[in-house]
N, C-alpha and C. Protein backbone atom coordinates (compact mmCIF):
# COMPACT_ATOMS: atom_id res chain seq x y z
N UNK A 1 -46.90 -17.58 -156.95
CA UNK A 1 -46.78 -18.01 -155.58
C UNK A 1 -45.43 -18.68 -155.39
N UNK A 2 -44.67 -18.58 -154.12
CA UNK A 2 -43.63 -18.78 -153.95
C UNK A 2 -43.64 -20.44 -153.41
N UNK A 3 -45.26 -21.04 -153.46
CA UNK A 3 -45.29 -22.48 -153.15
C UNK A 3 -45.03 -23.58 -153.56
N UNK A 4 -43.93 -24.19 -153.36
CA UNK A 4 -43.42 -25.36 -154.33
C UNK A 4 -44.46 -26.55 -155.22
N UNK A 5 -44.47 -26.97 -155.79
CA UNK A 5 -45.13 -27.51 -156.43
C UNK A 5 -44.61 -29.01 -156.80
N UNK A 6 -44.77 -30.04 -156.03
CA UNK A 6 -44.57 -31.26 -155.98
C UNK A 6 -43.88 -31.64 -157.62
N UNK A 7 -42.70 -32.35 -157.63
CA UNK A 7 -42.04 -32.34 -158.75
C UNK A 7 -42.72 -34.14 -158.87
N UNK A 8 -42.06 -34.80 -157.76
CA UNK A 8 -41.64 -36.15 -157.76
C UNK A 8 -42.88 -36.71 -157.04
N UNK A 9 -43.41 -37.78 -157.01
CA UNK A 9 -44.08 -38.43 -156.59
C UNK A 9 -43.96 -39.53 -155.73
N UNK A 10 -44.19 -39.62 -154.16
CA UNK A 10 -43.35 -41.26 -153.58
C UNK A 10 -44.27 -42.32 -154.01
N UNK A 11 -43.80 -43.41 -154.05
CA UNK A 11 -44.59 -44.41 -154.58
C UNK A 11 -45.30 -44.87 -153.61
N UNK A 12 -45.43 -44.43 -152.12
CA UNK A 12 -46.43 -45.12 -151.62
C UNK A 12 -47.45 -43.70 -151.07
N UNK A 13 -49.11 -44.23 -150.94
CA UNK A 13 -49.84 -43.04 -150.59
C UNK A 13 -49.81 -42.21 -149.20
N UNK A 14 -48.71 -42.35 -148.29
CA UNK A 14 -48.36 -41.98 -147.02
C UNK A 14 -47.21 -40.35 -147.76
N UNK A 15 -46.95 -41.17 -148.29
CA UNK A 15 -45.70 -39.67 -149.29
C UNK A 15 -46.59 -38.72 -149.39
N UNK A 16 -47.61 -39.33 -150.65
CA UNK A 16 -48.02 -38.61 -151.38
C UNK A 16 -49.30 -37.32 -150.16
N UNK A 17 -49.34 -37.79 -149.48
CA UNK A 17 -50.32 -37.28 -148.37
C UNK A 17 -49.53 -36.33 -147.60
N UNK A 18 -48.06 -37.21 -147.31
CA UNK A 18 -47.53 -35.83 -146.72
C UNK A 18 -46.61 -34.47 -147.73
N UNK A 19 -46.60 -35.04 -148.95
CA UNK A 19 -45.95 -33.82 -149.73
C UNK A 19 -47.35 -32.46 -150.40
N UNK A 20 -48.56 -33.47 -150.42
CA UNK A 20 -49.68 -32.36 -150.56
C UNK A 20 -50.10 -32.06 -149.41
N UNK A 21 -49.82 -32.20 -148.26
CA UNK A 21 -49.95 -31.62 -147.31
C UNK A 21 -49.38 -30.47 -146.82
N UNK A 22 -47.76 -30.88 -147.45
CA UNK A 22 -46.98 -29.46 -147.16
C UNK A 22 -47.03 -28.39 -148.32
N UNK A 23 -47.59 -28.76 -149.01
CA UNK A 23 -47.90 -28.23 -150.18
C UNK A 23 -49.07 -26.81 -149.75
N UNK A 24 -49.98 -27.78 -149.34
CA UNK A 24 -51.27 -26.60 -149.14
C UNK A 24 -50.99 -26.02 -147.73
N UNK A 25 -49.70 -26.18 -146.95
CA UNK A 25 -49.31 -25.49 -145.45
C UNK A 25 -48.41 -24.59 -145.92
N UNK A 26 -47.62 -24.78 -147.17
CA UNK A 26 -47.01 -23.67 -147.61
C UNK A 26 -47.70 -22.59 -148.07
N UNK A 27 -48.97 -23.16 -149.22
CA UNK A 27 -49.60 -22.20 -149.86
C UNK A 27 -50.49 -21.50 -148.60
N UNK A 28 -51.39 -21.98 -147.58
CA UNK A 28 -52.12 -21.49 -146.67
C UNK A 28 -51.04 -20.20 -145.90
N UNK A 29 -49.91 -20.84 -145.99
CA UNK A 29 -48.93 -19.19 -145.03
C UNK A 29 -49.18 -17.97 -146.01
N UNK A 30 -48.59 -18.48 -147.09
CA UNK A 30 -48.55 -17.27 -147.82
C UNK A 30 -49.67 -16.35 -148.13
N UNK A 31 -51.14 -17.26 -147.99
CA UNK A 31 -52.33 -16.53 -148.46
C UNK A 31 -52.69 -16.08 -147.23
N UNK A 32 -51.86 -16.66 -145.73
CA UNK A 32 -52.09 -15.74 -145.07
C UNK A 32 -51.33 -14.60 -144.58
N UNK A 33 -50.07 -14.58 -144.94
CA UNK A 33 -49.12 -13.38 -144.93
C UNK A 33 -49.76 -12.46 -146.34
N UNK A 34 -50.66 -12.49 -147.34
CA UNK A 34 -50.94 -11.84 -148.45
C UNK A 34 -52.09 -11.06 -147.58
N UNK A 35 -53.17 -11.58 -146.93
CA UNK A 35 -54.15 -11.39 -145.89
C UNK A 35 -53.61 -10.17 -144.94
N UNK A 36 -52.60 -10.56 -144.17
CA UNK A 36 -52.41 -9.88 -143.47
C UNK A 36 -51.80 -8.41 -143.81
N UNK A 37 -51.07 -8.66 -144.82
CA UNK A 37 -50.53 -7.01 -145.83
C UNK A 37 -51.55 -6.43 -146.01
N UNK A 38 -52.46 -6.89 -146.99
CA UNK A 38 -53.97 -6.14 -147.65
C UNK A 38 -54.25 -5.68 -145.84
N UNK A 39 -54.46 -6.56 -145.40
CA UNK A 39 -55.30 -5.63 -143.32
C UNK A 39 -54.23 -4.56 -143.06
N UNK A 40 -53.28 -4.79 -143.25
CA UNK A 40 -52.63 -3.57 -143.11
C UNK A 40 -52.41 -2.37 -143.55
N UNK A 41 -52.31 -2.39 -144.91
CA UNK A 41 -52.48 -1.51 -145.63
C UNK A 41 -53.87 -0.96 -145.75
N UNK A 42 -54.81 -1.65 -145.47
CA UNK A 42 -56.44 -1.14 -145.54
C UNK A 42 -56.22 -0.24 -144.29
N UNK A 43 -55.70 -0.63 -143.12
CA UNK A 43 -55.75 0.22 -141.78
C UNK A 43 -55.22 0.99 -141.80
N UNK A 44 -54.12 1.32 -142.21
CA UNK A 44 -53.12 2.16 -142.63
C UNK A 44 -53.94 3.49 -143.77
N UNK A 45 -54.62 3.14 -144.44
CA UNK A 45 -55.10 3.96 -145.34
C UNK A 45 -56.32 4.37 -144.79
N UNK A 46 -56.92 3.84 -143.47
CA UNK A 46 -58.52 4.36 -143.39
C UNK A 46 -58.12 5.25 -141.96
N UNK A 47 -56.48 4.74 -141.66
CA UNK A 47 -56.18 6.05 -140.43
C UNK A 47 -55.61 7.20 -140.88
N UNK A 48 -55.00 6.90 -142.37
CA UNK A 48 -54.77 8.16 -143.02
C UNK A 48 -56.24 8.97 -143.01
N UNK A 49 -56.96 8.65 -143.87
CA UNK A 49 -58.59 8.97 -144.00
C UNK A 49 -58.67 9.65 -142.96
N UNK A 50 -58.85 8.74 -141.67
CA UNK A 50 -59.84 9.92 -140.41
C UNK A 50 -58.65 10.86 -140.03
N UNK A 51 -57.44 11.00 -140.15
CA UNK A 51 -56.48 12.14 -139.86
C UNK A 51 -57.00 12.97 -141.11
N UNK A 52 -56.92 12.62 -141.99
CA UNK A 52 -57.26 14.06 -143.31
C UNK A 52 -58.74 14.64 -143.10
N UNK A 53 -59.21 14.01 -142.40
CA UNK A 53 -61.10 14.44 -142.36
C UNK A 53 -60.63 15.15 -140.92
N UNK A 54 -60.58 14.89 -139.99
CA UNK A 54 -59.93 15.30 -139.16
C UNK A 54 -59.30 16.54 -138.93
N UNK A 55 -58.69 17.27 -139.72
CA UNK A 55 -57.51 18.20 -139.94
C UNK A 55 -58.80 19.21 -141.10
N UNK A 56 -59.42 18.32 -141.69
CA UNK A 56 -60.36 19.15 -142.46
C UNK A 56 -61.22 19.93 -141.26
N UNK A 57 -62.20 18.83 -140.58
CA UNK A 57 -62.95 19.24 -139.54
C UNK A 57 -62.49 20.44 -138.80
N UNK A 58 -61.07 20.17 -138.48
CA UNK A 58 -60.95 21.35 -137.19
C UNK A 58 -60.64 22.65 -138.22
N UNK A 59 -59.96 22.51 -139.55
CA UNK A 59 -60.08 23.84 -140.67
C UNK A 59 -61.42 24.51 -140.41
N UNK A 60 -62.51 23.78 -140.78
CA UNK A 60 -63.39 24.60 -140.99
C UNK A 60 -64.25 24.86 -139.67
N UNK A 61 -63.57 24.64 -138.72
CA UNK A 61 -64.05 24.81 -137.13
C UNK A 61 -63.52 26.52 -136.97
N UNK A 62 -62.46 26.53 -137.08
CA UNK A 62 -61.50 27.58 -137.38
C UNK A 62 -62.17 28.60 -138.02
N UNK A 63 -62.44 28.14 -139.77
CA UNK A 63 -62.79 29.11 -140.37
C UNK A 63 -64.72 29.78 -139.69
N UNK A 64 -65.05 29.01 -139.03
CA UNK A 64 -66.12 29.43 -138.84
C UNK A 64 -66.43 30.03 -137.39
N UNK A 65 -65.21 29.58 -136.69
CA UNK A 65 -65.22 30.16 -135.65
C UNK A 65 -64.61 32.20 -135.63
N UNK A 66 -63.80 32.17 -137.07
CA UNK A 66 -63.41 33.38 -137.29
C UNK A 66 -64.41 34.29 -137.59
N UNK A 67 -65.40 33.31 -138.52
CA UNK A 67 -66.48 33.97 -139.30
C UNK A 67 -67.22 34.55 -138.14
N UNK A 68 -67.87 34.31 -137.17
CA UNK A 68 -68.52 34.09 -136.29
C UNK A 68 -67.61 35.45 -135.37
N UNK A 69 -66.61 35.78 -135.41
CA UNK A 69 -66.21 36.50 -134.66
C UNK A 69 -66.19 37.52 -135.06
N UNK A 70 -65.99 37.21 -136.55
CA UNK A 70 -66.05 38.66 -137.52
C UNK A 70 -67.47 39.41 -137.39
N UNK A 71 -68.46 38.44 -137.71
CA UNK A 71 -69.77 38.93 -137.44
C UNK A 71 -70.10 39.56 -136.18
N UNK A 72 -69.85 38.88 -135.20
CA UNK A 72 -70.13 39.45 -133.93
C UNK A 72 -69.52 41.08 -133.68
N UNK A 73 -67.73 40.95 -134.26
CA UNK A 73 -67.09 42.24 -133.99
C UNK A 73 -67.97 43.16 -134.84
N UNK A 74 -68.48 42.90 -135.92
CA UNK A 74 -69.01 43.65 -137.05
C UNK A 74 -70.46 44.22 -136.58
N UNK A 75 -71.04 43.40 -135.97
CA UNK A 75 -72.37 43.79 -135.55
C UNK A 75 -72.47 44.77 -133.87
N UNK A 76 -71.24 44.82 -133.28
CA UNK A 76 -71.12 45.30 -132.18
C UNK A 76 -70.67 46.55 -132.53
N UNK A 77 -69.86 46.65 -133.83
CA UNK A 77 -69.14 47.98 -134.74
C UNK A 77 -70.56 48.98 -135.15
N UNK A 78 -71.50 48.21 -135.65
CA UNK A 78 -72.31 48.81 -136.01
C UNK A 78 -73.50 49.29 -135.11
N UNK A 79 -73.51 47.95 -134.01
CA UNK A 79 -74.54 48.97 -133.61
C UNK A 79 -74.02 49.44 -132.60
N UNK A 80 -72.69 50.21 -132.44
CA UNK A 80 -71.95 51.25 -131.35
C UNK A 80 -71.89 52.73 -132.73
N UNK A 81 -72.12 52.16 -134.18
CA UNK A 81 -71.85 53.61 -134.53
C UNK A 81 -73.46 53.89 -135.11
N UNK A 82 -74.62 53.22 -134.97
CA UNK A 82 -75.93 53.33 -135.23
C UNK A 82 -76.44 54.35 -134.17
N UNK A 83 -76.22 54.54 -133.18
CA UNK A 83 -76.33 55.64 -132.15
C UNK A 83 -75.90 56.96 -132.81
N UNK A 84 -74.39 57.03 -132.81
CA UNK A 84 -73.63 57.67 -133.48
C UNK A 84 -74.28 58.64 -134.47
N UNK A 85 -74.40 57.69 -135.46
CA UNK A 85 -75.00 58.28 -136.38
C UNK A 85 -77.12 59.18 -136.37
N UNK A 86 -77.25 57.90 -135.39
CA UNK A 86 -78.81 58.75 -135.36
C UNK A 86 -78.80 59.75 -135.08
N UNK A 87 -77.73 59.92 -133.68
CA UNK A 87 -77.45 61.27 -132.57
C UNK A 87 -76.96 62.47 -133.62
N UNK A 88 -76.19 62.09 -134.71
CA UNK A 88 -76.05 62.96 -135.36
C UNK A 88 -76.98 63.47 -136.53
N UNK A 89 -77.47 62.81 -136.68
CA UNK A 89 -78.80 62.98 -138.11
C UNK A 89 -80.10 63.81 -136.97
N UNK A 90 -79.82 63.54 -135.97
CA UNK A 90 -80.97 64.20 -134.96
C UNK A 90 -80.66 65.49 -134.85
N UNK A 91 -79.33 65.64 -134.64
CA UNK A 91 -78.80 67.02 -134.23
C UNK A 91 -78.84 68.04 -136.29
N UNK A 92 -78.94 67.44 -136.69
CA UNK A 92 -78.75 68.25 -137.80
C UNK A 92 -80.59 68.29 -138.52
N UNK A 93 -81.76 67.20 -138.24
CA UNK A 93 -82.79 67.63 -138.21
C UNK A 93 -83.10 69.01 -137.05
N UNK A 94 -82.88 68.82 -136.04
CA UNK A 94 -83.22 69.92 -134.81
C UNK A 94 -82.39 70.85 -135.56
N UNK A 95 -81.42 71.00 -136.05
CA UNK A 95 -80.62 72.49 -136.15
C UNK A 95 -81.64 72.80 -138.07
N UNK A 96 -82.08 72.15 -138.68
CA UNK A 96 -82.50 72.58 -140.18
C UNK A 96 -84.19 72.80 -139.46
N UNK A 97 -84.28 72.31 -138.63
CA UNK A 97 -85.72 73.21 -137.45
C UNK A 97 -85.77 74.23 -137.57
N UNK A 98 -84.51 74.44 -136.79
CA UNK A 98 -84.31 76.17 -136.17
C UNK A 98 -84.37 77.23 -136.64
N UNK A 99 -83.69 76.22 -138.07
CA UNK A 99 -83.52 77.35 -139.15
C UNK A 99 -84.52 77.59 -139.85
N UNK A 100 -85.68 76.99 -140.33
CA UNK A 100 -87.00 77.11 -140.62
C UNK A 100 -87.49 78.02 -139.79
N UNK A 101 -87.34 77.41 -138.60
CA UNK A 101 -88.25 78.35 -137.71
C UNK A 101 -87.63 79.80 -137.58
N UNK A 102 -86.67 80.08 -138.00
CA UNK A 102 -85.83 81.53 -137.71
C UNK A 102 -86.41 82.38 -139.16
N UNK A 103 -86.21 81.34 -140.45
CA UNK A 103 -86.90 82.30 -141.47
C UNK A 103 -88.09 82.52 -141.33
N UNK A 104 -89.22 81.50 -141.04
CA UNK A 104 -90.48 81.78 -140.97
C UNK A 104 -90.91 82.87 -140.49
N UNK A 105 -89.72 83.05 -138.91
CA UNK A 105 -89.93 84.73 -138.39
C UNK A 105 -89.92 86.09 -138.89
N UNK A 106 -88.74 85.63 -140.11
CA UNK A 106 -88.57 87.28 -140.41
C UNK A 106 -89.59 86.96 -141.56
């Protein structure tokens, strides 16, 4: 501590009252300028905190908002080529019909 520490002593108890007085007004600044660093640096580090959680949050807002789009594009992909495909699996049951039905004739 940078608080002086009474060397000399006055010989009457009015001294001695006011040199431990300035004694513990020196030491009281400093423990409260030590106080006030630690509050700062605690605030300083818990606004770092909610900016990094923060920046996380909206990441995975992002990533899920992509996900979510992917799915949607993906499921609109599929069921635009699920038609597609039935219409065609239909047309090739009806035509392996025909053809049954054409040998059965002869």
């Amino acid at each position: 501590m940078d608080a002086e520490m009474p060397t000399t002593f006055p010989a009457d108890a009015t001294g001695v009252e006011e040199s431990v007085a300035r004694f513990i007004d020196k030491l009281s600044k400093q423990i409260f300028q030590a106080e006030d660093a630690l509050t700062e640096g605690y605030d300083k580090l818990r606004l770092s905190a909610y900016d990094a959680l923060g920046a996380y949050r909206k990441a995975i807002r992002g990533v899920a908002g992509s996900l979510t789009s992917l799915v949607a594009a993906t499921e609109k992909q599929a069921a635009g080529g699920v038609p597609d495909v039935s219409g065609a699996f239909q047309d090739k049951v009806a035509g392996a019909g025909a053809v049954a039905t054409d040998v059965q004739l002869l």
